[in-house]
Protein backbone atom coordinates (compact mmCIF):
# COMPACT_ATOMS: atom_id res chain seq x y z
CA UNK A 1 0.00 0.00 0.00
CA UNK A 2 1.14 3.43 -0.98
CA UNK A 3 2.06 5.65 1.52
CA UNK A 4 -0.47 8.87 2.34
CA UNK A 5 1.34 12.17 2.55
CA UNK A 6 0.56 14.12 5.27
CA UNK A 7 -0.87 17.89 5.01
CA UNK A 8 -4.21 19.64 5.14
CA UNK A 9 -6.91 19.03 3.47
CA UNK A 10 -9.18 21.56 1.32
CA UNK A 11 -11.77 21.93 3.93
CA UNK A 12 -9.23 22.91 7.33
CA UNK A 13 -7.66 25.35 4.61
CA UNK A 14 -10.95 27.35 4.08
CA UNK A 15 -11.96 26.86 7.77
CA UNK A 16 -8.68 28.42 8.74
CA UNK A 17 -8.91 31.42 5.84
CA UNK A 18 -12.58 32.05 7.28
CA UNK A 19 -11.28 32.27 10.56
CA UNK A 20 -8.59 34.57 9.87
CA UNK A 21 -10.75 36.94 7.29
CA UNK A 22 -13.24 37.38 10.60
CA UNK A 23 -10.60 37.87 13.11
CA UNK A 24 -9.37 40.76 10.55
CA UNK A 25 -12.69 41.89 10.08
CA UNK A 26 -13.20 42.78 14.00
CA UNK A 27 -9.84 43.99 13.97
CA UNK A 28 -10.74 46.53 11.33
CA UNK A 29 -13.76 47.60 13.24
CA UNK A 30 -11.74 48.36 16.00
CA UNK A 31 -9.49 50.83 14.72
CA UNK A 32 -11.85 52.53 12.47
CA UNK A 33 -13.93 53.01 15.70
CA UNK A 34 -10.40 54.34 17.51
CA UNK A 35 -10.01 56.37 14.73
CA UNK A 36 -13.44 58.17 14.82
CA UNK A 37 -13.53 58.85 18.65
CA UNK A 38 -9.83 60.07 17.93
CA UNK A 39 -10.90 62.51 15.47
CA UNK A 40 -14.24 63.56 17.21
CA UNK A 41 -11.95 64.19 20.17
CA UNK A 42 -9.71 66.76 18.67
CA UNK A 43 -12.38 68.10 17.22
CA UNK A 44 -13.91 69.12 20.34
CA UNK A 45 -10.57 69.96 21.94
CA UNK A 46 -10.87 72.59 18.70
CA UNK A 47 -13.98 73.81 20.20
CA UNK A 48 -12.61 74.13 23.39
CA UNK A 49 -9.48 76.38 22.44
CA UNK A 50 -11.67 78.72 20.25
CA UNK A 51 -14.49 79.26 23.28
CA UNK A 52 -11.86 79.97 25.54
CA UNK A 53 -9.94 81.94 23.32
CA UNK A 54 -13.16 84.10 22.92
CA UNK A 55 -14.52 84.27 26.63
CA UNK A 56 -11.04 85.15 27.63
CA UNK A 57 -11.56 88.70 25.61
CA UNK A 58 -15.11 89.53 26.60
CA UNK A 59 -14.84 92.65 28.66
CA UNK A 60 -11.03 93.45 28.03
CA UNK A 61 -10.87 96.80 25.99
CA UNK A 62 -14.39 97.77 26.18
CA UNK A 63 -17.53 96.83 28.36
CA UNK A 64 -19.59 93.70 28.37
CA UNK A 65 -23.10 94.56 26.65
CA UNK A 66 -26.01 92.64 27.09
CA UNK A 67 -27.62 90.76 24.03
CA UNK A 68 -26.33 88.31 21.65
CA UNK A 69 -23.47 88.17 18.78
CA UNK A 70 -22.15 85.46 16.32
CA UNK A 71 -19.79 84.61 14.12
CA UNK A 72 -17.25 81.91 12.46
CA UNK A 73 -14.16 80.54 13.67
CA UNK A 74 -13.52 79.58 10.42
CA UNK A 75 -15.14 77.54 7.89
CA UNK A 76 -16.04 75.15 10.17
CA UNK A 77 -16.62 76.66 13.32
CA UNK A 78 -19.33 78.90 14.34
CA UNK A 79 -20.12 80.39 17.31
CA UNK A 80 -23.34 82.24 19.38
CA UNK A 81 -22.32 84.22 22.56
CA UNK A 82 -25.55 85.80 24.76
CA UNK A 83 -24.27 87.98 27.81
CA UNK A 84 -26.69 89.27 29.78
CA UNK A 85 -26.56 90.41 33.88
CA UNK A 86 -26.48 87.99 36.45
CA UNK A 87 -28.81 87.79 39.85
CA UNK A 88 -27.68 86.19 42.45
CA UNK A 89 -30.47 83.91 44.24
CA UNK A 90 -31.62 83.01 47.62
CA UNK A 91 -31.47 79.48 48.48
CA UNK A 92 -34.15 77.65 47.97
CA UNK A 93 -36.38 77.82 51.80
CA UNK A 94 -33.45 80.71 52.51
CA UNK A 95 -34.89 83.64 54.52
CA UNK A 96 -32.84 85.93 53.32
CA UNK A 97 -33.20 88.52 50.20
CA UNK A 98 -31.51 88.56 46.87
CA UNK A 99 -28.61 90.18 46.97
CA UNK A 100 -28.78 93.73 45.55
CA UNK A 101 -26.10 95.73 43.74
CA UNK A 102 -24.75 98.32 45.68
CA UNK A 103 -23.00 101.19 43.82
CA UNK A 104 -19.39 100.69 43.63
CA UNK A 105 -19.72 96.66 43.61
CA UNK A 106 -18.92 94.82 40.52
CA UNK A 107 -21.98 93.71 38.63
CA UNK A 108 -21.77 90.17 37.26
CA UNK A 109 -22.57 88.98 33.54
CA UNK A 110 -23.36 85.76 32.65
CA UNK A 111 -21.52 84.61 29.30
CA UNK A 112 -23.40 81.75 27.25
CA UNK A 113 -21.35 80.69 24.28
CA UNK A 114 -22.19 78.16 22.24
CA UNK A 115 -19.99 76.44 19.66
CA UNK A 116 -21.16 74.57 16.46
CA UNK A 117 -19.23 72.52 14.05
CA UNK A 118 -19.89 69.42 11.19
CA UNK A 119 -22.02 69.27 8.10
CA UNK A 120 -25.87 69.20 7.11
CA UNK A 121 -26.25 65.48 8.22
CA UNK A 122 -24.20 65.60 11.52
CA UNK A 123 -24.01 68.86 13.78
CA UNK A 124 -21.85 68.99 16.90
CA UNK A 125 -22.37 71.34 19.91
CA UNK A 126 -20.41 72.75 22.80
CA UNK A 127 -22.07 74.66 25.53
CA UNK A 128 -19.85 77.10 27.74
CA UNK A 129 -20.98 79.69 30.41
CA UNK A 130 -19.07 81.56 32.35
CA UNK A 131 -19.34 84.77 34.90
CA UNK A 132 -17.31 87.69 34.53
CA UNK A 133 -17.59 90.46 36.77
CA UNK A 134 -17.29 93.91 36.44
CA UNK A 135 -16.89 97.64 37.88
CA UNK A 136 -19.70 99.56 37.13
CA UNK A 137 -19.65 102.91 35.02
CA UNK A 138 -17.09 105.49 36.56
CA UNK A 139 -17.49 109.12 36.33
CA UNK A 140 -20.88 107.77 34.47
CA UNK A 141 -19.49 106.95 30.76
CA UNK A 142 -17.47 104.24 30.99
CA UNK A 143 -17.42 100.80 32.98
CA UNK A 144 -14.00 99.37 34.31
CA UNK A 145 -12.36 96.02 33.58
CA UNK A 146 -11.53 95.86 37.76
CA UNK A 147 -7.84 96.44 37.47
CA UNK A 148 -6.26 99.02 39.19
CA UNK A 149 -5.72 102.46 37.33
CA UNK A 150 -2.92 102.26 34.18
CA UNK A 151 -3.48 98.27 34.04
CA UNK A 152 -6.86 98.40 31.89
């Protein structure tokens, strides 16, 4: 009798191919999903930089106004700020008043900015707010940035 010669057959070869082809398929998943949550990440760190890059000049040069403004980062970024004054409230069940400005005390803004970025089928938002305070109008034209004389 003739010797067999060892080796695979036809059917462990395609068992092992399918095998490997789904093992690469998962693997693909994987990094494509890294790769999306790596980009959506630094596009919201984007975000980030340009809404603190714009609160950080509100009310440096000239006085916070109340109302609303908008513009574009750049083609991709857009951007809606609303300031408007902030009221401090009691505490809920709190006896005690609101507290009322008294002249010479810094008045407090609220700043609302809202940042926007994507296309037409997928829009991303960012929601900041922040407080800034400041000095109310001196000599009644113009309000102060609270620094000291010569640093505003």
């Amino acid at each position: 009798m003739p010797r067999r010669q060892a080796g695979f057959t036809l059917i462990e070869l395609i068992a092992a191919f399918v095998i490997f082809a789904l093992g690469f398929g998962v693997l693909m998943q994987i990094l494509g999903g890294a790769l999306r949550t790596t980009r959506q990440s630094a596009e919201a760190t984007q975000a980030a930089l340009y809404a603190q890059s714009l609160l950080d000049i509100q009310g440096i040069g000239e006085p916070l106004k109340e109302g609303g403004s908008s513009g574009d980062f750049d083609n991709t970024y857009h951007w809606q700020l609303n300031v408007q004054r902030y009221q401090i409230q009691a505490a809920p069940g709190s006896t005690m008043a609101p507290a009322m400005n008294t002249p010479g005390q810094p008045e407090l803004f609220q700043l609302e900015l809202v940042v926007s970025w994507g296309n037409q089928y997928l829009q991303h938002h960012a929601r900041f707010v922040t407080l800034r305070s400041m000095m109310p109008p001196r000599n009644g034209n113009q309000l102060s940035n609270g620094l000291p004389p010569g640093f505003g």
